[in-house]
PDB file of N, CA and C in Angstrom:
ATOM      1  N   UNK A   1     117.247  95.691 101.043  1.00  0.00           N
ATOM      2  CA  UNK A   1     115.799  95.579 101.178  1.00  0.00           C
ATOM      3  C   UNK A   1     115.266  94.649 100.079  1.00  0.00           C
ATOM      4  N   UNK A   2     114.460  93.883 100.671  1.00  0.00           N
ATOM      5  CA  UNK A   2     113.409  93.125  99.758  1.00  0.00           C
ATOM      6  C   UNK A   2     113.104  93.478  98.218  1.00  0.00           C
ATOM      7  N   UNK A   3     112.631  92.833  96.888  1.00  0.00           N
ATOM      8  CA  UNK A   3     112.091  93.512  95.965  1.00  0.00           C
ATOM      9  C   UNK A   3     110.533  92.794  95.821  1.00  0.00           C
ATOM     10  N   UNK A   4     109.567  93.103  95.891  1.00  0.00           N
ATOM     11  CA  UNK A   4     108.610  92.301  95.689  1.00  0.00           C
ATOM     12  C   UNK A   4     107.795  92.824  94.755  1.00  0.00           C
ATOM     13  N   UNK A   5     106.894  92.395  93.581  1.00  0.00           N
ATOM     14  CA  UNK A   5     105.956  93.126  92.687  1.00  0.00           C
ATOM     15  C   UNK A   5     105.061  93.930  92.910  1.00  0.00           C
ATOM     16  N   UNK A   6     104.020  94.398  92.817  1.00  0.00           N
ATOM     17  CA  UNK A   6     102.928  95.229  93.098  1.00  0.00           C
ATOM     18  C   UNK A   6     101.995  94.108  93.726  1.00  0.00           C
ATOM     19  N   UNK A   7     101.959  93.207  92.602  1.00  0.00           N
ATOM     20  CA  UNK A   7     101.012  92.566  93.193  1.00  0.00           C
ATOM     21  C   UNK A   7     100.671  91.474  94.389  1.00  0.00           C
ATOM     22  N   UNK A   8     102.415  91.181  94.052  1.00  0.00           N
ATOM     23  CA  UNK A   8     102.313  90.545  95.605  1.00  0.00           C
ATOM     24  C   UNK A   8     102.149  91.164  96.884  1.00  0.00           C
ATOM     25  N   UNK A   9     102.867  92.399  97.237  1.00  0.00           N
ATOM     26  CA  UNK A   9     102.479  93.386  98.045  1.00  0.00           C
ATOM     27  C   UNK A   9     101.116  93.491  98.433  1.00  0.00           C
ATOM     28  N   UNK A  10     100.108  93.535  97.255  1.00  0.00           N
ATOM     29  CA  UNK A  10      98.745  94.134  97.363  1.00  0.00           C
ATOM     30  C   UNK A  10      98.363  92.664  98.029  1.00  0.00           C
ATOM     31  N   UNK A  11      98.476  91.450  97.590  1.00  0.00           N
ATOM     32  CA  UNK A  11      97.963  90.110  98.364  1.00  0.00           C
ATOM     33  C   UNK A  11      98.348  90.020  99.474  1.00  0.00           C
ATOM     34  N   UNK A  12      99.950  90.049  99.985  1.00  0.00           N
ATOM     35  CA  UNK A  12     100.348  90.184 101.107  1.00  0.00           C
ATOM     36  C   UNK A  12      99.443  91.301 102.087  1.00  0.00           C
ATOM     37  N   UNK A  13      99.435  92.835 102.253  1.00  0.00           N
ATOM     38  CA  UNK A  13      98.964  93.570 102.788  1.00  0.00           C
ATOM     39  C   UNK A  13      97.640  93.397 103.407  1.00  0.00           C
ATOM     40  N   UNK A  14      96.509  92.638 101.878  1.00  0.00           N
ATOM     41  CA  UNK A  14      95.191  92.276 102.093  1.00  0.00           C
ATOM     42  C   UNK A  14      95.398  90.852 103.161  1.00  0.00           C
ATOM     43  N   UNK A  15      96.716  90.237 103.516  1.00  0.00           N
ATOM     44  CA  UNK A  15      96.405  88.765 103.829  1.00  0.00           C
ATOM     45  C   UNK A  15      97.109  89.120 105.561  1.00  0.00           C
ATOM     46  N   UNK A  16      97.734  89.653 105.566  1.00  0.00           N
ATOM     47  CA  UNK A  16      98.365  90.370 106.438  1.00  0.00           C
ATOM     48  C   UNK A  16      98.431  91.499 107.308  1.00  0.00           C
ATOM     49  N   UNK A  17      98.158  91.633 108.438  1.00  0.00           N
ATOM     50  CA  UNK A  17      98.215  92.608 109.358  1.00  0.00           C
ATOM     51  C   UNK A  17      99.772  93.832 109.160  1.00  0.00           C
ATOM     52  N   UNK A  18      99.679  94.845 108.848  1.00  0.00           N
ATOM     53  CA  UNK A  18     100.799  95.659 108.465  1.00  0.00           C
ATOM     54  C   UNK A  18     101.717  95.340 109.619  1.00  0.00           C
ATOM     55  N   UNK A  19     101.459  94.948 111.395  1.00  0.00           N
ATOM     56  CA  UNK A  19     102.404  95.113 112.032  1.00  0.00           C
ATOM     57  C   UNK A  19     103.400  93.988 111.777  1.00  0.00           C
ATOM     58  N   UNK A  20     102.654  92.793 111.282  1.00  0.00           N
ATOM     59  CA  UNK A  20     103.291  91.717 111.241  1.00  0.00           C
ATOM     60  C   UNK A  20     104.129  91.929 110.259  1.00  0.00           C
ATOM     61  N   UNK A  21     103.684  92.452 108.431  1.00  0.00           N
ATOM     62  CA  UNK A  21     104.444  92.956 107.582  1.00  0.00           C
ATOM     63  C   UNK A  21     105.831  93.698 107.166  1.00  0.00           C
ATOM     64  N   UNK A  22     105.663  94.625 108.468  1.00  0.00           N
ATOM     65  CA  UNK A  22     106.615  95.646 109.011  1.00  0.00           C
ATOM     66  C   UNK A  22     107.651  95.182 109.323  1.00  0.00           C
ATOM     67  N   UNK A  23     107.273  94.212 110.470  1.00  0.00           N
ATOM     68  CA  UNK A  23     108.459  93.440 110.930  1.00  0.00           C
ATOM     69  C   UNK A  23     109.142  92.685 110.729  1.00  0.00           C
ATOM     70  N   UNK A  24     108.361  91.672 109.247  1.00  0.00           N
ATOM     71  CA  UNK A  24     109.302  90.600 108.487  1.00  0.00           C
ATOM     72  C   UNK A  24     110.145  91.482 107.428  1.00  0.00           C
ATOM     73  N   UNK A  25     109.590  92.561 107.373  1.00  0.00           N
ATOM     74  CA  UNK A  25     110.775  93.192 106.108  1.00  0.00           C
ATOM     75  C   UNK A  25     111.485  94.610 106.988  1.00  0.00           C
ATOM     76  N   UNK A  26     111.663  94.163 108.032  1.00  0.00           N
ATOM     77  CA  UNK A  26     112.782  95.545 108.898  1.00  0.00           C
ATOM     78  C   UNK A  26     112.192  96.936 108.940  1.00  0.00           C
ATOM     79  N   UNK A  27     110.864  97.233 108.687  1.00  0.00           N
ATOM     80  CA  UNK A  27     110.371  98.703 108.861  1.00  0.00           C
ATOM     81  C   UNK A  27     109.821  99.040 109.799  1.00  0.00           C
ATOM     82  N   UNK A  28     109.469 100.059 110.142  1.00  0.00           N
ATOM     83  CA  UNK A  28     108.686 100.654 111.315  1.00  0.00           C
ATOM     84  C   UNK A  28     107.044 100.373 110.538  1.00  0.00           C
ATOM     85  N   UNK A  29     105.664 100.559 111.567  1.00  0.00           N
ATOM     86  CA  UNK A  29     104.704 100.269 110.846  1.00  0.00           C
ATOM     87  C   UNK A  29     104.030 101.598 110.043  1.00  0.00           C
ATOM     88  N   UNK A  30     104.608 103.031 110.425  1.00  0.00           N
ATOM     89  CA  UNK A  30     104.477 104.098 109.561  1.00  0.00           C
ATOM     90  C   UNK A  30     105.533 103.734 108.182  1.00  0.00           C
ATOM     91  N   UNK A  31     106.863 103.806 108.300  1.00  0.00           N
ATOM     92  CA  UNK A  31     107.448 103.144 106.972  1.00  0.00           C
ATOM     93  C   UNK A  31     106.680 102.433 105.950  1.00  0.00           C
ATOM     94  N   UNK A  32     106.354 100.939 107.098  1.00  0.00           N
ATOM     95  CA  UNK A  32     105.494 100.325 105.704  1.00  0.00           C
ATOM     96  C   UNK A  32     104.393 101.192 104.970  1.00  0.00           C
ATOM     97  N   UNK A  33     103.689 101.750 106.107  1.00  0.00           N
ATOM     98  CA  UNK A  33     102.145 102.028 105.129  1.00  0.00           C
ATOM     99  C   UNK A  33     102.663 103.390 104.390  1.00  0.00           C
ATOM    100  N   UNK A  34     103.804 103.752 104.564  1.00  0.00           N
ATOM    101  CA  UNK A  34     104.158 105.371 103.482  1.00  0.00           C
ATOM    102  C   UNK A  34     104.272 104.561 102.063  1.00  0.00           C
ATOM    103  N   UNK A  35     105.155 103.343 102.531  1.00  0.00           N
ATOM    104  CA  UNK A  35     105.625 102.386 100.858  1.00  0.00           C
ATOM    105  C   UNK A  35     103.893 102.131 100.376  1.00  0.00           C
ATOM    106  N   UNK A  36     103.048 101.490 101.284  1.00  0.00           N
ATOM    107  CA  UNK A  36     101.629 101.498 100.884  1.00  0.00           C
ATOM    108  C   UNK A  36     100.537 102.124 100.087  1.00  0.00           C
ATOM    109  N   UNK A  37     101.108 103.217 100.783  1.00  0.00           N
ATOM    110  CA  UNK A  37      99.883 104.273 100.403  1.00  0.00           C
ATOM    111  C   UNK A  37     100.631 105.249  98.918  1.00  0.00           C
ATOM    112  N   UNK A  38     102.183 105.100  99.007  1.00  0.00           N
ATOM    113  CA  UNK A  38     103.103 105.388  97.784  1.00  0.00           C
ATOM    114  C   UNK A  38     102.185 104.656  96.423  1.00  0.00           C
ATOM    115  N   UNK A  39     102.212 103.232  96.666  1.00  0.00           N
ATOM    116  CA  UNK A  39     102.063 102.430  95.706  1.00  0.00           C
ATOM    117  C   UNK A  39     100.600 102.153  95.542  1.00  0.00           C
ATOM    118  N   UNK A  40      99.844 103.065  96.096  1.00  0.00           N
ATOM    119  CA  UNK A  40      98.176 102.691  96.064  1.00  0.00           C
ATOM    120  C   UNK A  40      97.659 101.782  96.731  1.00  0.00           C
ATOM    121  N   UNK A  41      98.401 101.214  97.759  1.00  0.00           N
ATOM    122  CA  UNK A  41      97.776 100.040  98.557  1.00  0.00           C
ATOM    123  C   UNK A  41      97.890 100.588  99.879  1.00  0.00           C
ATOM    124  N   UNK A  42      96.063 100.332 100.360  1.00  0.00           N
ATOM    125  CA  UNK A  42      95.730 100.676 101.717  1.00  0.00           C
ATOM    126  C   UNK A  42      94.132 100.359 102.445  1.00  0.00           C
ATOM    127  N   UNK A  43      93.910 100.803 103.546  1.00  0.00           N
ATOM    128  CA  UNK A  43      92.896  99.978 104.007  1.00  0.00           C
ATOM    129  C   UNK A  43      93.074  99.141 104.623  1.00  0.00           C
ATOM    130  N   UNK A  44      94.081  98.513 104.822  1.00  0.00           N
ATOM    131  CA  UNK A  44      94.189  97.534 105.439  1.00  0.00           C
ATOM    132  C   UNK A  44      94.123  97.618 107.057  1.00  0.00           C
ATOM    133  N   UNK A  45      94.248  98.925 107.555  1.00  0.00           N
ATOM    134  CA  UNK A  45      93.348  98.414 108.937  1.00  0.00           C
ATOM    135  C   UNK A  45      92.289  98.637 108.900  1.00  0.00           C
ATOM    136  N   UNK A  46      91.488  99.082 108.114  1.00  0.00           N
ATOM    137  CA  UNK A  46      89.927  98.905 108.537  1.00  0.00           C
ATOM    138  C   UNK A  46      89.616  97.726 108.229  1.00  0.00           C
ATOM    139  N   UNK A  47      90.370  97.260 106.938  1.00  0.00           N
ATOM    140  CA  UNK A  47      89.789  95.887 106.420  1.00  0.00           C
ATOM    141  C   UNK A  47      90.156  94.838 107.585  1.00  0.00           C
ATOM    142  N   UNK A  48      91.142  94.469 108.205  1.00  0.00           N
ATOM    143  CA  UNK A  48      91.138  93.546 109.407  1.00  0.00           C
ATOM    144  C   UNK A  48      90.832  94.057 110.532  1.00  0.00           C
ATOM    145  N   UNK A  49      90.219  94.798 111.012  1.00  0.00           N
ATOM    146  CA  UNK A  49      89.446  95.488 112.045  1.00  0.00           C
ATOM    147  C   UNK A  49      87.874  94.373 111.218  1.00  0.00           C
ATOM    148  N   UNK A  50      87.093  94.758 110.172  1.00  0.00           N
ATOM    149  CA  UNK A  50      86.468  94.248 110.149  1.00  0.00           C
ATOM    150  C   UNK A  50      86.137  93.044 110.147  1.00  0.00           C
ATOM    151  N   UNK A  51      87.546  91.883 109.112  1.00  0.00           N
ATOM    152  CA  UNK A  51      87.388  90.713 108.819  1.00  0.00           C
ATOM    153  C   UNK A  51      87.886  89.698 110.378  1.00  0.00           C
ATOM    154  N   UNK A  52      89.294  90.569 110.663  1.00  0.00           N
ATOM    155  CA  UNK A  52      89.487  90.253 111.817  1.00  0.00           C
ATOM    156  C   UNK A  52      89.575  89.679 112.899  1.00  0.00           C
ATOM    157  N   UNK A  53      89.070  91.130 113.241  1.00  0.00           N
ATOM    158  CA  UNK A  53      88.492  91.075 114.825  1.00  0.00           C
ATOM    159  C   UNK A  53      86.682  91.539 114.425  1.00  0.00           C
ATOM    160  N   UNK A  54      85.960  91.709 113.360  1.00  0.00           N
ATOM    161  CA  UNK A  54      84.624  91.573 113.651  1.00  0.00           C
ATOM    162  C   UNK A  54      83.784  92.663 113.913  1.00  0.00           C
ATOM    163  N   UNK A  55      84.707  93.921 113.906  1.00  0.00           N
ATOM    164  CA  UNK A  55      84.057  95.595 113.887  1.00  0.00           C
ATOM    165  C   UNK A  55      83.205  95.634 113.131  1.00  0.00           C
ATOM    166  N   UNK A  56      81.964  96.100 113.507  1.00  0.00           N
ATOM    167  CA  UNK A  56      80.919  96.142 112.810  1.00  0.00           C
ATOM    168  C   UNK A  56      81.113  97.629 111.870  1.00  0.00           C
ATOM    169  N   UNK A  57      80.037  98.173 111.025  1.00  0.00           N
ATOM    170  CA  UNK A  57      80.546  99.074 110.218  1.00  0.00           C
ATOM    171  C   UNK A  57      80.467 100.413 111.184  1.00  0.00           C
ATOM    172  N   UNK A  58      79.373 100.562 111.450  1.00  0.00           N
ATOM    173  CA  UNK A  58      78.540 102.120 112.465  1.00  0.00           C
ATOM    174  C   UNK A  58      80.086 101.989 113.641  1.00  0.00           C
ATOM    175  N   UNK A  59      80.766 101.243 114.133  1.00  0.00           N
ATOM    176  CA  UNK A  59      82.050 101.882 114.698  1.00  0.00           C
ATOM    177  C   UNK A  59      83.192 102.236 113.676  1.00  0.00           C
ATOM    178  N   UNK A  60      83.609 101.328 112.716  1.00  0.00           N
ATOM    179  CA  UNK A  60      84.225 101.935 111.482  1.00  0.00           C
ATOM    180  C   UNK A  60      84.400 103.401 111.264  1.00  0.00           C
ATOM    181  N   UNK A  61      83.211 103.713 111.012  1.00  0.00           N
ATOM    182  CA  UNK A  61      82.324 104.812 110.713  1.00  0.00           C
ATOM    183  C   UNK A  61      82.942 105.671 111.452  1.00  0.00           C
ATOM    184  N   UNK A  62      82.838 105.450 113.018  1.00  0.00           N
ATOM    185  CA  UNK A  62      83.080 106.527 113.619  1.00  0.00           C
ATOM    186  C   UNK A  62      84.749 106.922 113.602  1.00  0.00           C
ATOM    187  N   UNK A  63      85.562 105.727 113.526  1.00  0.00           N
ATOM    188  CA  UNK A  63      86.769 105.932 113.281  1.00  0.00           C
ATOM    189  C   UNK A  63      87.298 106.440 112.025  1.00  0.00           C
ATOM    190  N   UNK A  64      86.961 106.167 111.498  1.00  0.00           N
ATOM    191  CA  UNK A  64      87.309 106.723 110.165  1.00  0.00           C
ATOM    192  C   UNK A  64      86.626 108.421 109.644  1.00  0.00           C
ATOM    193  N   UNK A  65      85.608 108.789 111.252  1.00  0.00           N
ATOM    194  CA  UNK A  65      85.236 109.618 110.984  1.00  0.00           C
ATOM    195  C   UNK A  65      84.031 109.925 109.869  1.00  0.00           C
ATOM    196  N   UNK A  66      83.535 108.887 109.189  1.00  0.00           N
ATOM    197  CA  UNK A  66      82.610 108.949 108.037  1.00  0.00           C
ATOM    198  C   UNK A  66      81.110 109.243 107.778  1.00  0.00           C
ATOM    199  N   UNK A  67      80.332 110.032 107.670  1.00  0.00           N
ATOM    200  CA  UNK A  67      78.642 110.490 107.816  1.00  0.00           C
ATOM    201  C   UNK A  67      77.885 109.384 107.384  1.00  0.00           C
ATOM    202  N   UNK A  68      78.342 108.752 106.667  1.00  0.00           N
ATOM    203  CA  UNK A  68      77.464 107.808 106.014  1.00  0.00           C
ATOM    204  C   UNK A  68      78.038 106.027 105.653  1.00  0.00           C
ATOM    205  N   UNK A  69      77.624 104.987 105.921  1.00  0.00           N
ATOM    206  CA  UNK A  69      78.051 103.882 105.478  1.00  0.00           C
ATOM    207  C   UNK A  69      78.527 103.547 104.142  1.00  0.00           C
ATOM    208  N   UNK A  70      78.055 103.882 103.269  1.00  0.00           N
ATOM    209  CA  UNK A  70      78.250 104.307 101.561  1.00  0.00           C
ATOM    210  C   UNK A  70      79.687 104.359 101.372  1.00  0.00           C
ATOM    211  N   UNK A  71      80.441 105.778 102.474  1.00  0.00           N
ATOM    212  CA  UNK A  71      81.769 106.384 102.377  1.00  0.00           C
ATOM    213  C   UNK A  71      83.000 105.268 103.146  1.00  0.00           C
ATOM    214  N   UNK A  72      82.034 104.610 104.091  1.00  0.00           N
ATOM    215  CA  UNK A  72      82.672 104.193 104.440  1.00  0.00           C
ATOM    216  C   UNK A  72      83.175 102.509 103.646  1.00  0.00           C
ATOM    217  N   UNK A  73      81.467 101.973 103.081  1.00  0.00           N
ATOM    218  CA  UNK A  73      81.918 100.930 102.485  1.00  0.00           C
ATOM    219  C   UNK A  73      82.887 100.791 100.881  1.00  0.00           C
ATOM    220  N   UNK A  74      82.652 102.055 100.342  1.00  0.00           N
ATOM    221  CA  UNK A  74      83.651 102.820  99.291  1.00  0.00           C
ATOM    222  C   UNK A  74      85.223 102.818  99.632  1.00  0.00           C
ATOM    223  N   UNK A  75      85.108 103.244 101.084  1.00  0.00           N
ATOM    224  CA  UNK A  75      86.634 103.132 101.761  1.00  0.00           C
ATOM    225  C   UNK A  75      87.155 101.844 101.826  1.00  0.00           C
ATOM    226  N   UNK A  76      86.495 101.226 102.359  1.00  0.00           N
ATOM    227  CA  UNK A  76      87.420  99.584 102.049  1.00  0.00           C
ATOM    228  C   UNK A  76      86.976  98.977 101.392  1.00  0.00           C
ATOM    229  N   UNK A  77      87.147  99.187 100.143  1.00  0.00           N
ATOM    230  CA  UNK A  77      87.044  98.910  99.007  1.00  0.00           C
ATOM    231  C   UNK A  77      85.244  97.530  99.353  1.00  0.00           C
ATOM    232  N   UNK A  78      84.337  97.691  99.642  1.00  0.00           N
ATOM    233  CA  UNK A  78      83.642  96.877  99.661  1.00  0.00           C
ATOM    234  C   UNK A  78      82.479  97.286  98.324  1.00  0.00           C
ATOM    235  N   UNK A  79      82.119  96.284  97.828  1.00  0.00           N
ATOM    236  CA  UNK A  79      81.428  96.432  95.933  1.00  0.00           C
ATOM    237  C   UNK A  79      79.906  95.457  96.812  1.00  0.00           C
ATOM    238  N   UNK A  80      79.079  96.289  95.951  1.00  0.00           N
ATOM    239  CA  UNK A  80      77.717  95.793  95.610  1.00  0.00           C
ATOM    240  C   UNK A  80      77.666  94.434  95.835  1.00  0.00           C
ATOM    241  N   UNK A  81      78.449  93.768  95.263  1.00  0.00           N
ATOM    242  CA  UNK A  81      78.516  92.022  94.530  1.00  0.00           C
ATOM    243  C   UNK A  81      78.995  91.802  96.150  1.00  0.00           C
ATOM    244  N   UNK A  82      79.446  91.934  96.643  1.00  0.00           N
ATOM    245  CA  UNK A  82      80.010  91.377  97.996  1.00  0.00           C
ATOM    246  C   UNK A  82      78.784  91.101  98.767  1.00  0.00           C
ATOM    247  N   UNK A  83      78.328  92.693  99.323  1.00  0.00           N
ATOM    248  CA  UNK A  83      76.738  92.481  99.883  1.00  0.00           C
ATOM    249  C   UNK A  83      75.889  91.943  99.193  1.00  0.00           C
ATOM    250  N   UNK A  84      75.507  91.643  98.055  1.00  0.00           N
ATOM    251  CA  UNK A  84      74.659  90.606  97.687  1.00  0.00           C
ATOM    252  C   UNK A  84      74.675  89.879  97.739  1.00  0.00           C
ATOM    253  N   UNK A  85      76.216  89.032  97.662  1.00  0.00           N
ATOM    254  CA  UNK A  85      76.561  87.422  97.821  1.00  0.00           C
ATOM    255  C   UNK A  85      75.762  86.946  99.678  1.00  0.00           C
ATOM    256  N   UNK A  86      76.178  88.403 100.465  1.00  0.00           N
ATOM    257  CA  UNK A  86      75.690  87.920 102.108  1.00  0.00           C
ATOM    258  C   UNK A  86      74.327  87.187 102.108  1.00  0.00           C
ATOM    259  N   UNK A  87      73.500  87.425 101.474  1.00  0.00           N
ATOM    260  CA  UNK A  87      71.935  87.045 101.276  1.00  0.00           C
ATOM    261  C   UNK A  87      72.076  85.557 100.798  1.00  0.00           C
ATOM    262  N   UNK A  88      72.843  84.969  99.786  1.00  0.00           N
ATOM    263  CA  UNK A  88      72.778  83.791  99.274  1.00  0.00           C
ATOM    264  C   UNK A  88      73.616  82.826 100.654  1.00  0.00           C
ATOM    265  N   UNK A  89      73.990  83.220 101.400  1.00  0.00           N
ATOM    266  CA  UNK A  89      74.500  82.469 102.752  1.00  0.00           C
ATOM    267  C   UNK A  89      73.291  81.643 102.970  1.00  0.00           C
ATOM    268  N   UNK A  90      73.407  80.326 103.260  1.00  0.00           N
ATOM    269  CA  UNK A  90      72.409  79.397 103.874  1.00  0.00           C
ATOM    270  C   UNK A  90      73.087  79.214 105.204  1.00  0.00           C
ATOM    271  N   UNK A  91      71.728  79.313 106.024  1.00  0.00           N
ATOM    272  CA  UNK A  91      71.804  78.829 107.814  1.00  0.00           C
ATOM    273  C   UNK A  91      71.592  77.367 107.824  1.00  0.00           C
TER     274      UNK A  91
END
């Protein structure tokens, strides 16, 4: 098996769809995300559900089961500074 750092893992995972991941390094896609979620890295399907394919949050929400957007934007890892940058977007 592969040896790769933490941190490449964590870039890979964020850059990468786990099924695709799975399959360049010989695992099943539960395998990978056990090594994932072992090593503190996860989210990654909500995060390409959103970046993606374009899931808005209020379905997120419902998948992930979550009462409030807050929990959910906490869940994939989304920070203050992100949604503020959306506003400085010029049309």
């Amino acid at each position: 098996m592969a040896t790769i750092s933490w941190k490449e893992l964590y870039k890979k995972v964020w850059e990468t769809p786990i099924t695709r991941l799975s399959k360049e390094y010989g695992l099943s896609d539960v395998g990978f995300a056990k090594i994932c979620k072992k090593h503190n890295i996860r989210k990654t399907w909500g995060y390409h559900q959103r970046v993606t394919f374009g899931v808005d949050l209020p379905r997120l929400m419902v998948c992930f089961n979550h009462s409030t957007q807050r929990q959910t934007l906490d869940f994939l890892c989304i920070h203050p500074e992100e949604i503020k940058d959306v506003y400085e977007n010029e049309l």
